[in-house]
Protein backbone atom coordinates (compact mmCIF):
# COMPACT_ATOMS: atom_id res chain seq x y z
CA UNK A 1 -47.51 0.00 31.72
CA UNK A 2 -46.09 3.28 30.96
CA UNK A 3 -45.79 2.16 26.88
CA UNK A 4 -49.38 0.72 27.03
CA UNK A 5 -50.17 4.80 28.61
CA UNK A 6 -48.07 6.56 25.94
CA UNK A 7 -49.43 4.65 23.06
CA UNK A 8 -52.88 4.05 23.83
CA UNK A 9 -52.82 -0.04 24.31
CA UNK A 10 -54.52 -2.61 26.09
CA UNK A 11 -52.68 -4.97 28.28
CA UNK A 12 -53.10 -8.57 28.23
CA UNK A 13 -52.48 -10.53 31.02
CA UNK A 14 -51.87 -13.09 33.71
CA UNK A 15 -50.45 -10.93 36.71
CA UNK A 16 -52.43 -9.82 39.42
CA UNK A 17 -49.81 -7.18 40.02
CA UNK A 18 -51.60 -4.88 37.49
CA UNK A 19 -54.52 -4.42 39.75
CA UNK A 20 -52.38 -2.47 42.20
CA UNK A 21 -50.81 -0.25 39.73
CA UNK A 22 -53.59 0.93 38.71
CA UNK A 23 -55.50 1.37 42.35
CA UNK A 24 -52.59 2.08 44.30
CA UNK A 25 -50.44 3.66 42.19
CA UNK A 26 -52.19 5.54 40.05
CA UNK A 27 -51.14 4.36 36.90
CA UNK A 28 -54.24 4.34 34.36
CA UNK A 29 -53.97 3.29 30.78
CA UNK A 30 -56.73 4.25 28.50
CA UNK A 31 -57.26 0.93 26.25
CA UNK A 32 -57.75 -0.80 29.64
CA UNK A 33 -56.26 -3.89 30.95
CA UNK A 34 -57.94 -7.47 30.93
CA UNK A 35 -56.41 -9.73 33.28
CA UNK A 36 -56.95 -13.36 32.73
CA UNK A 37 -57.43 -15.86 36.18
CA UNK A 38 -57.30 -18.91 34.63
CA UNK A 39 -55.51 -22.06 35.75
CA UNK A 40 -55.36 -24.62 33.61
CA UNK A 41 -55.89 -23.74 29.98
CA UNK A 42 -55.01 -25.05 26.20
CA UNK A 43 -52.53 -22.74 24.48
CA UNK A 44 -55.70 -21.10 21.89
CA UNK A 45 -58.47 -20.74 24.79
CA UNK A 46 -57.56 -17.20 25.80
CA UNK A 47 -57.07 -16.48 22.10
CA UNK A 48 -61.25 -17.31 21.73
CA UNK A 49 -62.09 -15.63 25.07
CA UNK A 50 -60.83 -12.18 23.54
CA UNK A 51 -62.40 -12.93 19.97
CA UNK A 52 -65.93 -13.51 21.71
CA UNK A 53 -65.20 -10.42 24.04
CA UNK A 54 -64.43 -8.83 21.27
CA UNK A 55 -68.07 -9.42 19.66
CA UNK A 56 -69.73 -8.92 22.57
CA UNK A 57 -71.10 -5.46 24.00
CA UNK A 58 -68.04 -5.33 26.87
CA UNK A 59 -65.96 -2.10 27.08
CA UNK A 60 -62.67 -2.20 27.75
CA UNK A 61 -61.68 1.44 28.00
CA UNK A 62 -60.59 2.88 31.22
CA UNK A 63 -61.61 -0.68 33.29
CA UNK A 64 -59.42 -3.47 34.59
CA UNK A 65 -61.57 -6.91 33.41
CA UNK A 66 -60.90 -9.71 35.45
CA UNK A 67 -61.88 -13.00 33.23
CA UNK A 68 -61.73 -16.06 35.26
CA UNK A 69 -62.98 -19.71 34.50
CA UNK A 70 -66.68 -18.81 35.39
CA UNK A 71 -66.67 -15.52 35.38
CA UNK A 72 -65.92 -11.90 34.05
CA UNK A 73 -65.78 -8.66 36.34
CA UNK A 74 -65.43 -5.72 35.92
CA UNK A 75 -64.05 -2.28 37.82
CA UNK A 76 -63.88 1.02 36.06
CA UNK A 77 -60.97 3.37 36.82
């Protein structure tokens, strides 16, 4: 997290720990962090879920994005 702070980078990824460094403890990097809920995937599906986020009118900046298998949410920090 602190890296990702220092050098401006968004973190990718499948812990639900992240959540509560940012909220509890404060820690808040820039590039934003997109957390991905899903189960059971194939090894290039989150690889296309950031390409079409990617093209798509989402921000990432200063939010934690939740994606999960039917959704994607949002929460600003």
């Amino acid at each position: 997290m602190e890296i990702a702070i220092k050098e401006n980078l968004t973190i990718l990824t499948y812990d639900s720990d992240y959540g509560e460094l940012i909220y509890k403890l404060g820690y808040r990097p820039l590039a934003g962090v997109l957390y991905f809920r899903i189960n059971n995937f194939e090894p290039e599906e989150p690889g296309k879920i950031i390409l079409d986020l990617l093209n798509g009118n989402l921000i990432f900046s200063n939010r934690l994005t939740v994606i999960s298998e039917s959704s994607i949410r949002q929460r600003t920090y």
